[in-house]
Protein backbone atom coordinates (compact mmCIF):
# COMPACT_ATOMS: atom_id res chain seq x y z
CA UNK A 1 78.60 17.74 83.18
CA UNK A 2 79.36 15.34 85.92
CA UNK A 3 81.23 17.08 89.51
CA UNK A 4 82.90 14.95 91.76
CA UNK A 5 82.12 15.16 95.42
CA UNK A 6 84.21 18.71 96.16
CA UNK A 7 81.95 20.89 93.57
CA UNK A 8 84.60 20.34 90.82
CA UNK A 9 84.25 18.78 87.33
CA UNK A 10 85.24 15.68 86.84
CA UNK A 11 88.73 15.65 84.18
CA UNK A 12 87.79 13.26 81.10
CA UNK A 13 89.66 10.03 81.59
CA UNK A 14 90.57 10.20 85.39
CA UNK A 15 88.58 7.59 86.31
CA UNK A 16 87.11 10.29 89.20
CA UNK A 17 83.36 9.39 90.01
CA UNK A 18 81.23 12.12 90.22
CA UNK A 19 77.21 13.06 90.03
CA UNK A 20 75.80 13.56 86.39
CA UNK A 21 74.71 17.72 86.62
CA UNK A 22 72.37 18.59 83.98
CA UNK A 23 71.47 22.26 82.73
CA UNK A 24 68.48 23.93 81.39
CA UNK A 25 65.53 24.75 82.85
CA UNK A 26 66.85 24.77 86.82
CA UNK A 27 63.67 24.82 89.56
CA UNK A 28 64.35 27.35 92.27
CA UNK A 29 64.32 24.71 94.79
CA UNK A 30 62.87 22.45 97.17
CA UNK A 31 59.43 24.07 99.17
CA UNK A 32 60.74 24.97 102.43
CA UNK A 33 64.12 22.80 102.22
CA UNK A 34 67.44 24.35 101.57
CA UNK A 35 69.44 21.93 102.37
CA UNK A 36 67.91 19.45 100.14
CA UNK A 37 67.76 22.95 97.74
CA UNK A 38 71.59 23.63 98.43
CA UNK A 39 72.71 19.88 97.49
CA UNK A 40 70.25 19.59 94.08
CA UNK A 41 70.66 22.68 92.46
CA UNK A 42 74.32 23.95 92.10
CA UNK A 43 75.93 26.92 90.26
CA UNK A 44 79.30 26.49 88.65
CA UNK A 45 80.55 29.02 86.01
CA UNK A 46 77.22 31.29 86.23
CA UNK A 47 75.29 27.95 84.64
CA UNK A 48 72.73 26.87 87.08
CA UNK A 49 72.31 22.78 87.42
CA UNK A 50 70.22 19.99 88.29
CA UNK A 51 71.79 16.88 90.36
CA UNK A 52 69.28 14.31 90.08
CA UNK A 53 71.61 11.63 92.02
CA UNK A 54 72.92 9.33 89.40
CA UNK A 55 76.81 9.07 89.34
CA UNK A 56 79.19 9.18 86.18
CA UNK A 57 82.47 9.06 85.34
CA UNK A 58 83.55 11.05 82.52
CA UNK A 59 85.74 9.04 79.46
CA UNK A 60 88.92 10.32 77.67
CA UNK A 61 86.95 10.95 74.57
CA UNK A 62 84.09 13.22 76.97
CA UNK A 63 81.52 10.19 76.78
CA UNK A 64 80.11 9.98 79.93
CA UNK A 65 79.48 6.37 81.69
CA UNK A 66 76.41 6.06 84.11
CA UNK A 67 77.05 3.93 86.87
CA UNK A 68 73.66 4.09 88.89
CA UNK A 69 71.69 5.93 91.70
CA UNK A 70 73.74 6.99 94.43
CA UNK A 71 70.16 6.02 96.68
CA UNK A 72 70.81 2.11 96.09
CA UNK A 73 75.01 2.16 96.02
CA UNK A 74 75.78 -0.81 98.07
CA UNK A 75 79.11 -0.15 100.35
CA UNK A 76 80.67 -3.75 100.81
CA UNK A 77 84.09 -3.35 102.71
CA UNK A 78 84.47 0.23 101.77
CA UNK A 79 84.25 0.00 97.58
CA UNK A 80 81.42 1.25 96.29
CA UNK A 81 79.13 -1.25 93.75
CA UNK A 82 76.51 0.30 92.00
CA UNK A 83 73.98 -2.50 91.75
CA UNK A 84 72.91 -1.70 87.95
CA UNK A 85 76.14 -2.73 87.17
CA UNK A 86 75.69 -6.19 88.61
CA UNK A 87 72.20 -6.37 87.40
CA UNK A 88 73.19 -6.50 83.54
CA UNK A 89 75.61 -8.91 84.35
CA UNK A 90 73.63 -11.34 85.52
CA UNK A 91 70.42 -10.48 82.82
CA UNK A 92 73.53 -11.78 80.30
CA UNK A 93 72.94 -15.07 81.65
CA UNK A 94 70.90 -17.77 80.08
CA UNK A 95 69.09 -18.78 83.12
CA UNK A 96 67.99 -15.38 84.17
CA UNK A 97 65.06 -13.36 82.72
CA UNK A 98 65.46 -10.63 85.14
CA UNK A 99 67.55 -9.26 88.34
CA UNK A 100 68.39 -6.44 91.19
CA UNK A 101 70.65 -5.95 93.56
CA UNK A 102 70.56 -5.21 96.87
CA UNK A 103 72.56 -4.93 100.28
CA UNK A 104 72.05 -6.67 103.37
CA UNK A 105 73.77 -6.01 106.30
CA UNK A 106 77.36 -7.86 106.79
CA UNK A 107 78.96 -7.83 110.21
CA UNK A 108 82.54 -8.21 108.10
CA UNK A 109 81.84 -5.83 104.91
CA UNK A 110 78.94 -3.42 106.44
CA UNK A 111 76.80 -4.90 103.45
CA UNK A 112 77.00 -7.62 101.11
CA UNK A 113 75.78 -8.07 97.43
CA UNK A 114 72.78 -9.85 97.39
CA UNK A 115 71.07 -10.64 93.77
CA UNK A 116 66.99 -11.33 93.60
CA UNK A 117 66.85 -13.30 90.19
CA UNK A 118 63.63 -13.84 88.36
CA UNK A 119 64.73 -17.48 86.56
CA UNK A 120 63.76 -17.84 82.60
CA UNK A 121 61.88 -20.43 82.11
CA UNK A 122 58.45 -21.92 83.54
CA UNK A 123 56.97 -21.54 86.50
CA UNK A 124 59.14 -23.52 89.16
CA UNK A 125 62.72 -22.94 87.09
CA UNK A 126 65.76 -22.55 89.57
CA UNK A 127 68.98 -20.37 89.26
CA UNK A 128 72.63 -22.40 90.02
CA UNK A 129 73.59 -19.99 92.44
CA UNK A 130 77.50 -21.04 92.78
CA UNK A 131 77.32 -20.68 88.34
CA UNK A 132 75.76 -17.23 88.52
CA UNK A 133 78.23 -15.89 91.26
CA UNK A 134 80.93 -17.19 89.00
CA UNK A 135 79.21 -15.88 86.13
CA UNK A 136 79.89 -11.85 87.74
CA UNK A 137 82.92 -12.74 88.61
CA UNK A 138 84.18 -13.40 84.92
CA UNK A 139 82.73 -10.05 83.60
CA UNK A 140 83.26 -7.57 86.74
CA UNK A 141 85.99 -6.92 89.81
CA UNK A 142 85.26 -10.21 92.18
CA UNK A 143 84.47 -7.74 95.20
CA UNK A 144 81.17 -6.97 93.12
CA UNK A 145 79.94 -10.18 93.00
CA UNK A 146 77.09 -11.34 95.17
CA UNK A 147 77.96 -13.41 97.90
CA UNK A 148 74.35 -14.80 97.97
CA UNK A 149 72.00 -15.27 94.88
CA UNK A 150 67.89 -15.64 95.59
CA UNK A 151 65.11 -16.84 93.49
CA UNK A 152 61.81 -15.15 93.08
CA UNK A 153 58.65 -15.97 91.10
CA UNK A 154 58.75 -11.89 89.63
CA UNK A 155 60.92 -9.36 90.20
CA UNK A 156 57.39 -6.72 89.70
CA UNK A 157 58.62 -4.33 88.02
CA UNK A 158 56.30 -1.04 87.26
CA UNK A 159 54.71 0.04 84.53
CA UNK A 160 57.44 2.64 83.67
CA UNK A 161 60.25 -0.50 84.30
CA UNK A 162 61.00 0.67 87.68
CA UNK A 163 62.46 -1.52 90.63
CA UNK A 164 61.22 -1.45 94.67
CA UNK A 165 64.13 -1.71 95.84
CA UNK A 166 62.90 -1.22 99.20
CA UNK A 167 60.60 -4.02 98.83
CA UNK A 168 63.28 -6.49 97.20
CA UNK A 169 65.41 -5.35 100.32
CA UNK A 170 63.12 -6.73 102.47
CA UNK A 171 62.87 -10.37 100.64
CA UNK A 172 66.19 -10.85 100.86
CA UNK A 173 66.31 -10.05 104.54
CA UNK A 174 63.00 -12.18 105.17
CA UNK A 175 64.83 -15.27 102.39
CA UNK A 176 68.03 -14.92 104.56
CA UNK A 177 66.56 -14.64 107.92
CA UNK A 178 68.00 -11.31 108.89
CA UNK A 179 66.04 -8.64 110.88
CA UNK A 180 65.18 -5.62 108.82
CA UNK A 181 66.67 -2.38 110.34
């Protein structure tokens, strides 16, 4: 079930985002936090839920399309780009093995896309930034394009596949000599 951001379900095939609610087996809560409690955990219909924090939109045929983790949505000039959107756009290119994509602060758009790309290849092998920006822009809206595209020997991915996002964060501020804050 996915619920947009008033408690409601999301309608198949009105292009409403919402966050992806799963049922089961529900915990009681958070130890000693009911406010973190209140916003995980929902009721709806006497079915008790999980809300992890990923965010869906529900298709006309009920599929549901996952769009990312609400933790690492990038807000560039008030739309909202889900940077695992962006990242398997620019994994579809020849010259990149692997990617993420993070925000940076932007005095114009409150953030702007910023792509960490591990280049295929040998050690040494560059990315064409300019071709990979154009790249994104073929395949998604031009607003979620990055405006700036860095190299790095290894993106470091964990065991279990997982990005530091926090830590690429800080790389692109230290590549693009902006303070952290």
């Amino acid at each position: 079930m996915v619920f947009d951001d008033d408690g409601n379900p999301v309608q198949p095939g009105s292009g409403v985002r919402g966050r992806v609610a799963v049922p089961g087996h529900v915990p009681v809560g958070y130890y000693k936090d009911p406010e973190k409690s209140a916003a995980t955990f929902i009721t709806h219909d006497g079915i008790r839920y999980s809300m992890p924090g990923d965010y869906a939109t529900v298709e006309a045929d009920n599929t549901i399309t996952l769009l990312g983790r609400g933790s690492v949505c990038i807000n560039t000039g008030g739309e909202k780009v889900f940077p695992e959107e962006v990242e398997e756009v620019l994994k579809l290119h020849e010259s990149v093995r692997d990617a993420v994509v993070v925000g940076v602060p932007d005095d114009t758009f409150g953030q702007a896309i910023t792509a960490v790309v591990e280049p295929a290849g040998r050690d040494g092998a560059t990315v064409d930034e300019a071709a990979l920006i154009a790249h994104v822009k073929e395949h998604l809206a031009h607003y979620k394009a990055p405006k700036r595209v860095l190299a790095i020997d290894t993106i470091g991915r964990a065991p279990n596949a997982k990005v530091d996002y926090k830590r690429l964060t800080a790389y692109a501020l230290d590549e693009l000599g902006l303070a952290a804050g």
